[in-house]
Protein backbone atom coordinates (compact mmCIF):
# COMPACT_ATOMS: atom_id res chain seq x y z
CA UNK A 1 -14.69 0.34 -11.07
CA UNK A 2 -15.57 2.03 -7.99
CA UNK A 3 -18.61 -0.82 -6.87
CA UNK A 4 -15.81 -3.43 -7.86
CA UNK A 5 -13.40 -2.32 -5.31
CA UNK A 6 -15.43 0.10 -2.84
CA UNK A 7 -11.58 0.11 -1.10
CA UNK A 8 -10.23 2.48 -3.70
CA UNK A 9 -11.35 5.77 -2.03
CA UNK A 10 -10.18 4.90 1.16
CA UNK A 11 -6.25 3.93 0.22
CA UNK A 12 -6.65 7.39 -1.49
CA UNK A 13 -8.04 8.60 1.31
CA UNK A 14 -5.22 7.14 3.65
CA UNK A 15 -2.31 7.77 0.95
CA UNK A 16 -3.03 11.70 1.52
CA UNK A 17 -0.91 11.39 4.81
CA UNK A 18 1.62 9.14 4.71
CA UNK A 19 2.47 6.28 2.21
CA UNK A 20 1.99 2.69 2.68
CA UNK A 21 3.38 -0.87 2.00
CA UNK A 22 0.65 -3.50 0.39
CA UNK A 23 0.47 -5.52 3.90
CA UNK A 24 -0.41 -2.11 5.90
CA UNK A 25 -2.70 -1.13 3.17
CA UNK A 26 -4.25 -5.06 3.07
CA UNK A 27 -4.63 -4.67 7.01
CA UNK A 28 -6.05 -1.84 7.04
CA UNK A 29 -9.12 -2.09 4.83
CA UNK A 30 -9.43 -5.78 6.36
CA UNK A 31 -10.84 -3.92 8.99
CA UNK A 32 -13.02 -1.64 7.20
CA UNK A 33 -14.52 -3.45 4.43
CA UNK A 34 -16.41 -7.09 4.93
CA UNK A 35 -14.31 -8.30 2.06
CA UNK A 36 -11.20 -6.33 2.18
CA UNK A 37 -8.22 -7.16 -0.38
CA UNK A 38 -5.26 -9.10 0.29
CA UNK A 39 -1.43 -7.92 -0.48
CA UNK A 40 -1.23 -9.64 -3.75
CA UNK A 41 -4.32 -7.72 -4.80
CA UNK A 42 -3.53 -4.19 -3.84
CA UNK A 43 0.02 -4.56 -5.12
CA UNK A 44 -1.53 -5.50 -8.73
CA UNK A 45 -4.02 -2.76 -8.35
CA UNK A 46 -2.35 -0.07 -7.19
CA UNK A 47 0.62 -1.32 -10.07
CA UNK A 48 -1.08 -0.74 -12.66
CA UNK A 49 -2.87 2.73 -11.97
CA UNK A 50 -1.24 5.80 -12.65
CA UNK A 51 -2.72 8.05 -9.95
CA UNK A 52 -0.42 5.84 -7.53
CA UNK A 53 3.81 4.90 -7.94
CA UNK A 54 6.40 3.10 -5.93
CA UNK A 55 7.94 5.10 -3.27
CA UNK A 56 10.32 2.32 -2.26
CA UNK A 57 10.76 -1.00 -1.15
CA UNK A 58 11.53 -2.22 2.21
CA UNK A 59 12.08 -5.61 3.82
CA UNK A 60 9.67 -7.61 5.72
CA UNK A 61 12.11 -9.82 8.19
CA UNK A 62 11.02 -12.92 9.27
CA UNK A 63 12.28 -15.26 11.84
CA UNK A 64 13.15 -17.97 9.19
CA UNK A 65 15.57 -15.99 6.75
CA UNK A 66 13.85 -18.25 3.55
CA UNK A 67 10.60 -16.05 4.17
CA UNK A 68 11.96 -12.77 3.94
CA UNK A 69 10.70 -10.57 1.25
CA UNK A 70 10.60 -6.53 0.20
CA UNK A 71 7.42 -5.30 -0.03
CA UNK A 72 6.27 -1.99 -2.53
CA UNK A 73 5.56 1.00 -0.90
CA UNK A 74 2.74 3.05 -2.72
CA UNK A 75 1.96 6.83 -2.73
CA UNK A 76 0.49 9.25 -4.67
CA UNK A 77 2.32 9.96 -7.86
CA UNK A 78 2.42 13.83 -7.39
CA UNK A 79 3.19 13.23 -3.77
CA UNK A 80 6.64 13.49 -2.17
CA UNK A 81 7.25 10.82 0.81
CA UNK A 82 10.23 10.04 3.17
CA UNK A 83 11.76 6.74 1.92
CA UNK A 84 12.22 5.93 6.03
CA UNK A 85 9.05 4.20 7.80
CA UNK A 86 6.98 5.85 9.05
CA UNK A 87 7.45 6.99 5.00
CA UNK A 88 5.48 10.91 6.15
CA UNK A 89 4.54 12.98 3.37
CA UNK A 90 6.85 15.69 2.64
């Protein structure tokens, strides 16, 4: 698993401090890793393992009110989070 996404360790890594929506989380290792994941991905990923859970959900806004969405926020399932952004871990 690990050589199939090498970006595993690192939203672990970054989940240890705060939690994260899917776009932040996509963004992030965009910028780390040659071929980093999109949204879509990590959401299914991070879904269906049981080392991470939904937080919350919050809306992205966007200018045309037909694109706005929610978006999961993942964190560690034995972590505690704030459910307001910057979403810190209790």
């Amino acid at each position: 698993m690990a050589k199939r996404r090498p970006w595993m360790a690192d939203i672990l890594r970054l989940l240890e401090s705060r939690a994260y929506t899917s776009a932040e989380l996509a963004e992030i290792l965009g910028q780390s890793h040659r071929y980093g994941p999109d949204a879509r991905e990590v959401t299914l990923v991070l879904r269906r393992d049981s080392r991470f859970r939904v937080v919350c959900e919050t809306g992205a806004a966007s200018l045309l009110r037909n694109r706005s969405h929610t978006l999961p926020v993942f964190g560690l399932s034995g972590a505690n989070y704030s459910t307001d952004h910057p979403f810190k871990r209790a």
